[in-house]
C-alpha atoms as a PDB file:
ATOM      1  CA  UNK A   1      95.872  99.846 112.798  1.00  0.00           C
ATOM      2  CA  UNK A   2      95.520 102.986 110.822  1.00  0.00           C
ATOM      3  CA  UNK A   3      97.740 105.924 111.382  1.00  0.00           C
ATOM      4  CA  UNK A   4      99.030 108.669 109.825  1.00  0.00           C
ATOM      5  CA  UNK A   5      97.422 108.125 106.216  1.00  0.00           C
ATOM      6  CA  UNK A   6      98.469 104.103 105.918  1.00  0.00           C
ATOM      7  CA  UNK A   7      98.202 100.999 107.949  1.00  0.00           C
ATOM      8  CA  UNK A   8      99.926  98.718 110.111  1.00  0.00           C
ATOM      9  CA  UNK A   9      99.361  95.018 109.454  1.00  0.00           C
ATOM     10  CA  UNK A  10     101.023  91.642 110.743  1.00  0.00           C
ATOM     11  CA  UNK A  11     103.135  90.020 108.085  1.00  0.00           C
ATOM     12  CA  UNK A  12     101.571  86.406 106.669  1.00  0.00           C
ATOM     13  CA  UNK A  13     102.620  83.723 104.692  1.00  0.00           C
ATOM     14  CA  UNK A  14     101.676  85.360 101.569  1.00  0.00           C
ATOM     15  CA  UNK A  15     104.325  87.948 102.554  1.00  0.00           C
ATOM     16  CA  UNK A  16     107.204  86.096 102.403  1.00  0.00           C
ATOM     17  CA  UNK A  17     108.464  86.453  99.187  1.00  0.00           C
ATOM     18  CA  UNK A  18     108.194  90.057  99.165  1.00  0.00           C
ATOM     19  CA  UNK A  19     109.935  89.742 102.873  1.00  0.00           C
ATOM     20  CA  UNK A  20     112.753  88.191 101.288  1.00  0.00           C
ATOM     21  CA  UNK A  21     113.238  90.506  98.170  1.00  0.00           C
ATOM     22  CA  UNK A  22     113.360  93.481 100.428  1.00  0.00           C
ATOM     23  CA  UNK A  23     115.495  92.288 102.706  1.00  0.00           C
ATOM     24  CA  UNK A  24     117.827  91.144  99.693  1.00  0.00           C
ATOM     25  CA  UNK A  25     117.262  95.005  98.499  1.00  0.00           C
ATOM     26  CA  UNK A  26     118.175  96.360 102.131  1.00  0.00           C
ATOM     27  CA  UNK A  27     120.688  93.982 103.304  1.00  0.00           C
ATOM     28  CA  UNK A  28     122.471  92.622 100.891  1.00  0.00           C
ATOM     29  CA  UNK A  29     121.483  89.024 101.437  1.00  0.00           C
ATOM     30  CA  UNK A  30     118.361  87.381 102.597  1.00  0.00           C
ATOM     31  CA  UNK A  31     119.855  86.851 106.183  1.00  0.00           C
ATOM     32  CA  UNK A  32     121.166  89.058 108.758  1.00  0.00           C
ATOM     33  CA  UNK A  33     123.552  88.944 111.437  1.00  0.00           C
ATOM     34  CA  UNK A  34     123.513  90.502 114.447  1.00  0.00           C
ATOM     35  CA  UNK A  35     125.491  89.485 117.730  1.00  0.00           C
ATOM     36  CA  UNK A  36     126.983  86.381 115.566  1.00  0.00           C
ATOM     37  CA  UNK A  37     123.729  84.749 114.728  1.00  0.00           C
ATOM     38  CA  UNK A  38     121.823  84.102 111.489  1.00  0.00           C
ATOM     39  CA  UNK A  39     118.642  85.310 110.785  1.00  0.00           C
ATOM     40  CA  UNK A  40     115.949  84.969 108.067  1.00  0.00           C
ATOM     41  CA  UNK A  41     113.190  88.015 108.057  1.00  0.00           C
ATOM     42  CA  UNK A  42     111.339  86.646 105.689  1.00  0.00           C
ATOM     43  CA  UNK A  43     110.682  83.242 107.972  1.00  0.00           C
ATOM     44  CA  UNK A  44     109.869  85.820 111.026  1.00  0.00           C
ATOM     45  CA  UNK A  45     107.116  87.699 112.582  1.00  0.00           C
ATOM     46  CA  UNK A  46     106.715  91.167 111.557  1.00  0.00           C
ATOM     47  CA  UNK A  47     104.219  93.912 110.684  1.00  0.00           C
ATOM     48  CA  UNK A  48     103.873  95.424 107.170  1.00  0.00           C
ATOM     49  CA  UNK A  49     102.873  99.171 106.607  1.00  0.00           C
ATOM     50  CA  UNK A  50     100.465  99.988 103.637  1.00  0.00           C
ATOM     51  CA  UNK A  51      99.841 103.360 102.130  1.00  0.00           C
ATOM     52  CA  UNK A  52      97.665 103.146  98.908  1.00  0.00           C
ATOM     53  CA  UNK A  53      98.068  99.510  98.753  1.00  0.00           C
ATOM     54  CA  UNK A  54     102.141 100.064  98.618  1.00  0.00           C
ATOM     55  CA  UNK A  55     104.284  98.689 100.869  1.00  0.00           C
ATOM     56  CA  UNK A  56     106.088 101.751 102.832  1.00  0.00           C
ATOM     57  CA  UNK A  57     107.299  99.940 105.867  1.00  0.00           C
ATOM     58  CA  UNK A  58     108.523  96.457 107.287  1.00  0.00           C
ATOM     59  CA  UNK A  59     109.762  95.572 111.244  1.00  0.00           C
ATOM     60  CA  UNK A  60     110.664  91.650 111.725  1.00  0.00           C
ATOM     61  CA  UNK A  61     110.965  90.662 114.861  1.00  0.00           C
ATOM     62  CA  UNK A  62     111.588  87.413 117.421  1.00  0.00           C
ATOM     63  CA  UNK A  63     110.154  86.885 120.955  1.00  0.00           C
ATOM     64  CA  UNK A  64     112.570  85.011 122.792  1.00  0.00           C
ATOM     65  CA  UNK A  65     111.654  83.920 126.411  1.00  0.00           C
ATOM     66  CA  UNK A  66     111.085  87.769 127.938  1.00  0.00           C
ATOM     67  CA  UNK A  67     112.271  89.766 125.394  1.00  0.00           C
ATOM     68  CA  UNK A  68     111.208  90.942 122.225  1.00  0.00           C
ATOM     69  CA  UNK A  69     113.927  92.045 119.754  1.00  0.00           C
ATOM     70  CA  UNK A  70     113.430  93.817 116.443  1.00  0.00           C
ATOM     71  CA  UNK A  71     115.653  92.303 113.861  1.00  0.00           C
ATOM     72  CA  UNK A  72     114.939  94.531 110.901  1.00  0.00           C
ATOM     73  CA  UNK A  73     113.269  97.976 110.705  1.00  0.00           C
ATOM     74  CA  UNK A  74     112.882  99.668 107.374  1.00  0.00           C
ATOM     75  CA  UNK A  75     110.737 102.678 105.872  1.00  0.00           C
ATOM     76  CA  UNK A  76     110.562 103.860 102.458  1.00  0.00           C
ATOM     77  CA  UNK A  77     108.575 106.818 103.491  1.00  0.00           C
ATOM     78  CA  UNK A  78     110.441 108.656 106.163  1.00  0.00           C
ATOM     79  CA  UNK A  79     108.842 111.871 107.696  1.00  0.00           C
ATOM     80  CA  UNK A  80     105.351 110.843 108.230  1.00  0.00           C
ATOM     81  CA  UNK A  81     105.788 108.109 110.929  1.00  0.00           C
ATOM     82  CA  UNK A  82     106.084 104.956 109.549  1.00  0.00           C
ATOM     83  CA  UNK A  83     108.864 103.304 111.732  1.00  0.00           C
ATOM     84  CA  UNK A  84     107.752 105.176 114.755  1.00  0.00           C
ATOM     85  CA  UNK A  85     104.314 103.538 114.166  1.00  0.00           C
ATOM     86  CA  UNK A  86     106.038 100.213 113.218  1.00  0.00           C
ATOM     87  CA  UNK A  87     107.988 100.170 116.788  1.00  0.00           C
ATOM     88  CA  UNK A  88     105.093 101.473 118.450  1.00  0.00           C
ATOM     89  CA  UNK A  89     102.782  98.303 117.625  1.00  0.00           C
ATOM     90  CA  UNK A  90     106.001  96.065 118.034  1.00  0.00           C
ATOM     91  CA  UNK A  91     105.938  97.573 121.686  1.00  0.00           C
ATOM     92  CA  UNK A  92     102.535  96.829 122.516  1.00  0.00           C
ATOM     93  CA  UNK A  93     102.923  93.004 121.031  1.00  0.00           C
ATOM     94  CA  UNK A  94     106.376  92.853 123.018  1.00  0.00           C
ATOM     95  CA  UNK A  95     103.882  93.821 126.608  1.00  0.00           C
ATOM     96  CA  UNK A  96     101.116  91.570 125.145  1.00  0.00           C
ATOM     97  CA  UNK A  97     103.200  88.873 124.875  1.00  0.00           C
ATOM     98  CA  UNK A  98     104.717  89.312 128.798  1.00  0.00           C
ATOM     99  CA  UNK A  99     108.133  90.732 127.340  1.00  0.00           C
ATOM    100  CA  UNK A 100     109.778  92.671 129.822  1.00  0.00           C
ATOM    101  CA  UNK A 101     111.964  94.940 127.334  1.00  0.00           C
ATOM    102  CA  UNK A 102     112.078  95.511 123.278  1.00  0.00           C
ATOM    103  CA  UNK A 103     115.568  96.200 121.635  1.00  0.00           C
ATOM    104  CA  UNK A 104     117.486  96.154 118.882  1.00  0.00           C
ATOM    105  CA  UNK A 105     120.899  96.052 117.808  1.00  0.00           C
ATOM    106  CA  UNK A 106     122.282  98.842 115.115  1.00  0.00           C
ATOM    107  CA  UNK A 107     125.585  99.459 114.120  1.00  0.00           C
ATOM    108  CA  UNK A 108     128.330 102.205 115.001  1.00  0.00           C
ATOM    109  CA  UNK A 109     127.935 104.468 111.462  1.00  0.00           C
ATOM    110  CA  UNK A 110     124.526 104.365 111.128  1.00  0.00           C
ATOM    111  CA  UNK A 111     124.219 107.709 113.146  1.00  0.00           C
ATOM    112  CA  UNK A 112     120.561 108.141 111.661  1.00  0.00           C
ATOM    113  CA  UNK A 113     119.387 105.307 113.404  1.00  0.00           C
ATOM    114  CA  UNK A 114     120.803 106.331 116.718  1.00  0.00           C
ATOM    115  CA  UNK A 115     119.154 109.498 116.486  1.00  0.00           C
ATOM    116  CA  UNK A 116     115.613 108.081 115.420  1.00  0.00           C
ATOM    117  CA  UNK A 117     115.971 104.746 117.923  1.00  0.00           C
ATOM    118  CA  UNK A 118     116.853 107.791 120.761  1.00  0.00           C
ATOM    119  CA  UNK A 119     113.994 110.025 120.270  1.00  0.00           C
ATOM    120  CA  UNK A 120     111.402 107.296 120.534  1.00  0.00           C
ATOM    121  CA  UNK A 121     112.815 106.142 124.025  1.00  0.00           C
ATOM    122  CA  UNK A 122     115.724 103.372 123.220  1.00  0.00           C
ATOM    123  CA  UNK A 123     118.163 103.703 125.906  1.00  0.00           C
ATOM    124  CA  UNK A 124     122.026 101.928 125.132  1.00  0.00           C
ATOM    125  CA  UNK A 125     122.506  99.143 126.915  1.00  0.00           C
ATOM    126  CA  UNK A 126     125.550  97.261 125.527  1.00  0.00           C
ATOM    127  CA  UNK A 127     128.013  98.038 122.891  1.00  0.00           C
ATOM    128  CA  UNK A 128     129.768  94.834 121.445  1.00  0.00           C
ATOM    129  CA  UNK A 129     133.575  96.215 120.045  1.00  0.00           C
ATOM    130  CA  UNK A 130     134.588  95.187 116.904  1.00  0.00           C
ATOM    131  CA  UNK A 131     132.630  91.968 116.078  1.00  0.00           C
ATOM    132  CA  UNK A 132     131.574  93.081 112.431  1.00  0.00           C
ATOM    133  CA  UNK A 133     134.755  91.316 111.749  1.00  0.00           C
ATOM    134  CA  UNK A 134     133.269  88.032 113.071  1.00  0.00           C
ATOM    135  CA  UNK A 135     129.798  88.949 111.418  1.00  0.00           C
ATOM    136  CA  UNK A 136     131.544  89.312 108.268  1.00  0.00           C
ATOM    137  CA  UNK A 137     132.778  85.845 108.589  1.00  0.00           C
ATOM    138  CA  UNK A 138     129.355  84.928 108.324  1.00  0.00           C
ATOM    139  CA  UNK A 139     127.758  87.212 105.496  1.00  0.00           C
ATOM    140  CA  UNK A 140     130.616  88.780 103.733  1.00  0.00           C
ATOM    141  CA  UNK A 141     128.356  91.011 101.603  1.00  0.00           C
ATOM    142  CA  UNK A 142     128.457  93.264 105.014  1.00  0.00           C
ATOM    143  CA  UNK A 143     130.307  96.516 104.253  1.00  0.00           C
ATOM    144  CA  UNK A 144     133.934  97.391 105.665  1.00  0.00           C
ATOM    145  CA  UNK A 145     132.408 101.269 105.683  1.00  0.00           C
ATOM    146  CA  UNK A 146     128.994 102.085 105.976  1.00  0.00           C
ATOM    147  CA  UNK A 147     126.842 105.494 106.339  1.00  0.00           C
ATOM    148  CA  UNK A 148     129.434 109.166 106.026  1.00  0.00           C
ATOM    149  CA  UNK A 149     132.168 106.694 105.122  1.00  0.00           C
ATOM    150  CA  UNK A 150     132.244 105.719 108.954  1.00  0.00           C
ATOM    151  CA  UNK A 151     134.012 101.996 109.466  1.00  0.00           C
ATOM    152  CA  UNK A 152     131.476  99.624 110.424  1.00  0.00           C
ATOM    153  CA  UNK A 153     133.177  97.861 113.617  1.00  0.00           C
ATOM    154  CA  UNK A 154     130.668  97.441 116.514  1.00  0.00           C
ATOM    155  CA  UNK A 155     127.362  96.655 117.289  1.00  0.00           C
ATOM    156  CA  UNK A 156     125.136  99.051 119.856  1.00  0.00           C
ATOM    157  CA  UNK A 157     122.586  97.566 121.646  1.00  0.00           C
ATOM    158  CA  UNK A 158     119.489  99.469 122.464  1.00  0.00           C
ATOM    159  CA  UNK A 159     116.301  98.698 124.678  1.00  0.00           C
ATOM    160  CA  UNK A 160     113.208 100.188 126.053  1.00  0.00           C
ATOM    161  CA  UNK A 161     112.397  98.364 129.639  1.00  0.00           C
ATOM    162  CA  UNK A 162     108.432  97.469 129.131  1.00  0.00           C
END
Protein backbone atom coordinates (compact mmCIF):
# COMPACT_ATOMS: atom_id res chain seq x y z
CA UNK A 1 0.00 0.00 0.00
CA UNK A 2 1.21 3.42 -0.84
CA UNK A 3 0.29 6.39 1.21
CA UNK A 4 1.37 9.51 2.07
CA UNK A 5 4.81 9.55 0.05
CA UNK A 6 6.07 5.79 1.35
CA UNK A 7 4.72 2.33 1.58
CA UNK A 8 3.30 -0.15 3.74
CA UNK A 9 4.66 -3.68 3.37
CA UNK A 10 4.31 -7.06 5.44
CA UNK A 11 7.47 -7.90 7.30
CA UNK A 12 9.44 -11.29 5.84
CA UNK A 13 12.04 -13.40 6.82
CA UNK A 14 14.62 -11.27 5.36
CA UNK A 15 13.42 -8.68 7.91
CA UNK A 16 14.28 -10.17 10.88
CA UNK A 17 17.46 -9.05 11.67
CA UNK A 18 16.69 -5.56 11.13
CA UNK A 19 13.35 -6.44 13.36
CA UNK A 20 15.54 -7.35 16.06
CA UNK A 21 18.13 -4.41 15.96
CA UNK A 22 15.32 -1.96 16.15
CA UNK A 23 13.60 -3.36 18.65
CA UNK A 24 17.03 -3.64 20.64
CA UNK A 25 17.31 0.31 19.64
CA UNK A 26 13.60 0.99 20.92
CA UNK A 27 13.24 -1.31 23.73
CA UNK A 28 16.07 -1.97 25.28
CA UNK A 29 16.20 -5.69 24.65
CA UNK A 30 15.07 -7.84 21.83
CA UNK A 31 11.87 -8.92 23.82
CA UNK A 32 9.05 -7.16 25.29
CA UNK A 33 6.74 -7.57 28.00
CA UNK A 34 3.48 -6.66 28.24
CA UNK A 35 0.73 -8.11 30.70
CA UNK A 36 3.66 -10.55 32.13
CA UNK A 37 4.45 -12.30 28.92
CA UNK A 38 7.52 -12.47 26.66
CA UNK A 39 7.59 -11.47 23.34
CA UNK A 40 10.00 -11.53 20.34
CA UNK A 41 9.05 -8.84 17.39
CA UNK A 42 11.43 -9.88 15.35
CA UNK A 43 9.87 -13.72 15.25
CA UNK A 44 6.26 -11.91 14.66
CA UNK A 45 4.05 -10.66 12.00
CA UNK A 46 4.26 -7.12 11.21
CA UNK A 47 4.25 -4.52 8.42
CA UNK A 48 7.30 -2.37 7.51
CA UNK A 49 6.94 1.29 6.16
CA UNK A 50 9.38 2.44 3.33
CA UNK A 51 10.06 5.97 2.27
CA UNK A 52 12.98 6.19 -0.29
CA UNK A 53 13.95 2.72 0.36
CA UNK A 54 14.42 3.70 4.33
CA UNK A 55 12.77 2.12 6.84
CA UNK A 56 10.42 4.89 8.66
CA UNK A 57 7.99 2.63 10.38
CA UNK A 58 7.49 -0.92 12.04
CA UNK A 59 3.97 -2.46 13.85
CA UNK A 60 4.44 -6.28 15.10
CA UNK A 61 1.64 -7.85 15.88
CA UNK A 62 -0.09 -11.47 17.07
CA UNK A 63 -3.57 -12.84 16.15
CA UNK A 64 -4.68 -14.79 18.92
CA UNK A 65 -8.07 -16.67 18.57
CA UNK A 66 -10.43 -13.29 17.92
CA UNK A 67 -8.25 -10.71 18.61
CA UNK A 68 -5.54 -9.03 17.06
CA UNK A 69 -3.07 -7.19 19.34
CA UNK A 70 -0.29 -4.85 18.28
CA UNK A 71 2.79 -5.58 20.26
CA UNK A 72 5.11 -2.88 19.00
CA UNK A 73 4.38 0.35 17.07
CA UNK A 74 7.21 2.63 16.12
CA UNK A 75 7.79 5.65 13.58
CA UNK A 76 10.83 7.47 12.87
CA UNK A 77 8.98 9.94 10.82
CA UNK A 78 6.21 11.38 12.88
CA UNK A 79 3.86 14.05 11.25
CA UNK A 80 3.17 12.59 7.95
CA UNK A 81 1.17 9.42 8.94
CA UNK A 82 3.22 6.66 9.29
CA UNK A 83 1.76 4.89 12.45
CA UNK A 84 -1.70 5.99 11.60
CA UNK A 85 -1.16 4.17 8.25
CA UNK A 86 0.65 1.29 10.08
CA UNK A 87 -2.58 0.73 12.47
CA UNK A 88 -4.80 1.37 9.73
CA UNK A 89 -3.58 -1.78 7.58
CA UNK A 90 -3.15 -3.72 10.98
CA UNK A 91 -7.02 -2.99 11.28
CA UNK A 92 -8.05 -4.23 8.08
CA UNK A 93 -5.75 -7.62 8.56
CA UNK A 94 -7.26 -7.82 12.24
CA UNK A 95 -11.23 -7.85 10.17
CA UNK A 96 -9.64 -10.02 7.42
CA UNK A 97 -8.58 -12.39 9.64
CA UNK A 98 -12.31 -12.60 11.62
CA UNK A 99 -10.81 -10.58 14.70
CA UNK A 100 -13.45 -9.02 16.51
CA UNK A 101 -11.27 -6.09 18.17
CA UNK A 102 -7.44 -4.71 17.71
CA UNK A 103 -5.60 -3.35 20.90
CA UNK A 104 -2.70 -2.65 22.44
CA UNK A 105 -1.25 -2.19 25.68
CA UNK A 106 0.92 1.21 26.49
CA UNK A 107 2.13 2.34 29.58
CA UNK A 108 1.00 5.11 32.20
CA UNK A 109 3.91 7.99 31.18
CA UNK A 110 3.88 7.62 27.77
CA UNK A 111 1.17 10.44 27.48
CA UNK A 112 2.11 10.79 23.64
CA UNK A 113 0.89 7.56 22.92
CA UNK A 114 -2.39 8.03 24.67
CA UNK A 115 -3.02 11.00 22.77
CA UNK A 116 -2.08 9.48 19.24
CA UNK A 117 -3.76 5.76 20.17
CA UNK A 118 -7.06 8.25 21.19
CA UNK A 119 -7.38 10.23 18.13
CA UNK A 120 -7.35 7.26 15.80
CA UNK A 121 -10.33 5.58 17.74
CA UNK A 122 -8.64 3.33 20.72
CA UNK A 123 -11.04 3.36 23.46
CA UNK A 124 -9.48 2.17 27.31
CA UNK A 125 -10.57 -0.85 28.23
CA UNK A 126 -8.48 -2.10 31.20
CA UNK A 127 -5.81 -0.57 33.23
CA UNK A 128 -3.53 -3.22 35.01
CA UNK A 129 -2.04 -1.21 38.49
CA UNK A 130 1.34 -1.48 39.16
CA UNK A 131 2.61 -4.65 37.36
CA UNK A 132 5.79 -2.93 35.75
CA UNK A 133 7.19 -4.20 38.94
CA UNK A 134 6.43 -7.81 37.89
CA UNK A 135 7.45 -6.93 34.18
CA UNK A 136 10.63 -5.77 35.46
CA UNK A 137 11.19 -9.09 36.98
CA UNK A 138 11.26 -10.27 33.63
CA UNK A 139 13.34 -7.64 31.51
CA UNK A 140 15.04 -5.47 33.99
CA UNK A 141 16.38 -3.09 31.31
CA UNK A 142 12.61 -1.58 31.69
CA UNK A 143 12.86 1.93 33.18
CA UNK A 144 11.71 2.86 36.88
CA UNK A 145 10.70 6.49 35.08
CA UNK A 146 9.86 6.88 31.69
CA UNK A 147 8.55 9.91 29.35
CA UNK A 148 8.36 13.81 31.60
CA UNK A 149 10.07 11.86 34.37
CA UNK A 150 6.57 10.15 35.02
CA UNK A 151 7.06 6.59 37.11
CA UNK A 152 6.34 3.84 34.90
CA UNK A 153 3.81 1.65 37.13
CA UNK A 154 0.80 0.40 35.06
CA UNK A 155 -0.15 -0.85 31.96
CA UNK A 156 -3.40 0.74 29.91
CA UNK A 157 -5.11 -1.32 27.74
CA UNK A 158 -6.66 0.06 24.64
CA UNK A 159 -9.00 -1.46 21.83
CA UNK A 160 -11.00 -0.59 18.84
CA UNK A 161 -14.18 -3.17 18.65
CA UNK A 162 -13.94 -4.34 14.73
Amino acid sequence: MTQGGFIIRPVVPADQDWVRQKTIEEWGAEIIVVHSEIFHPAELPGFAAEMDGKVVGLLTYRVAEDECEILTLNSWREGIGVGAALIETARQTAGQAGCRRLYLVTTNDNTHALRFYQKRGFTICAVRLNIMDESRQIKPEISPTGEDGIPIRDEIELEIEL
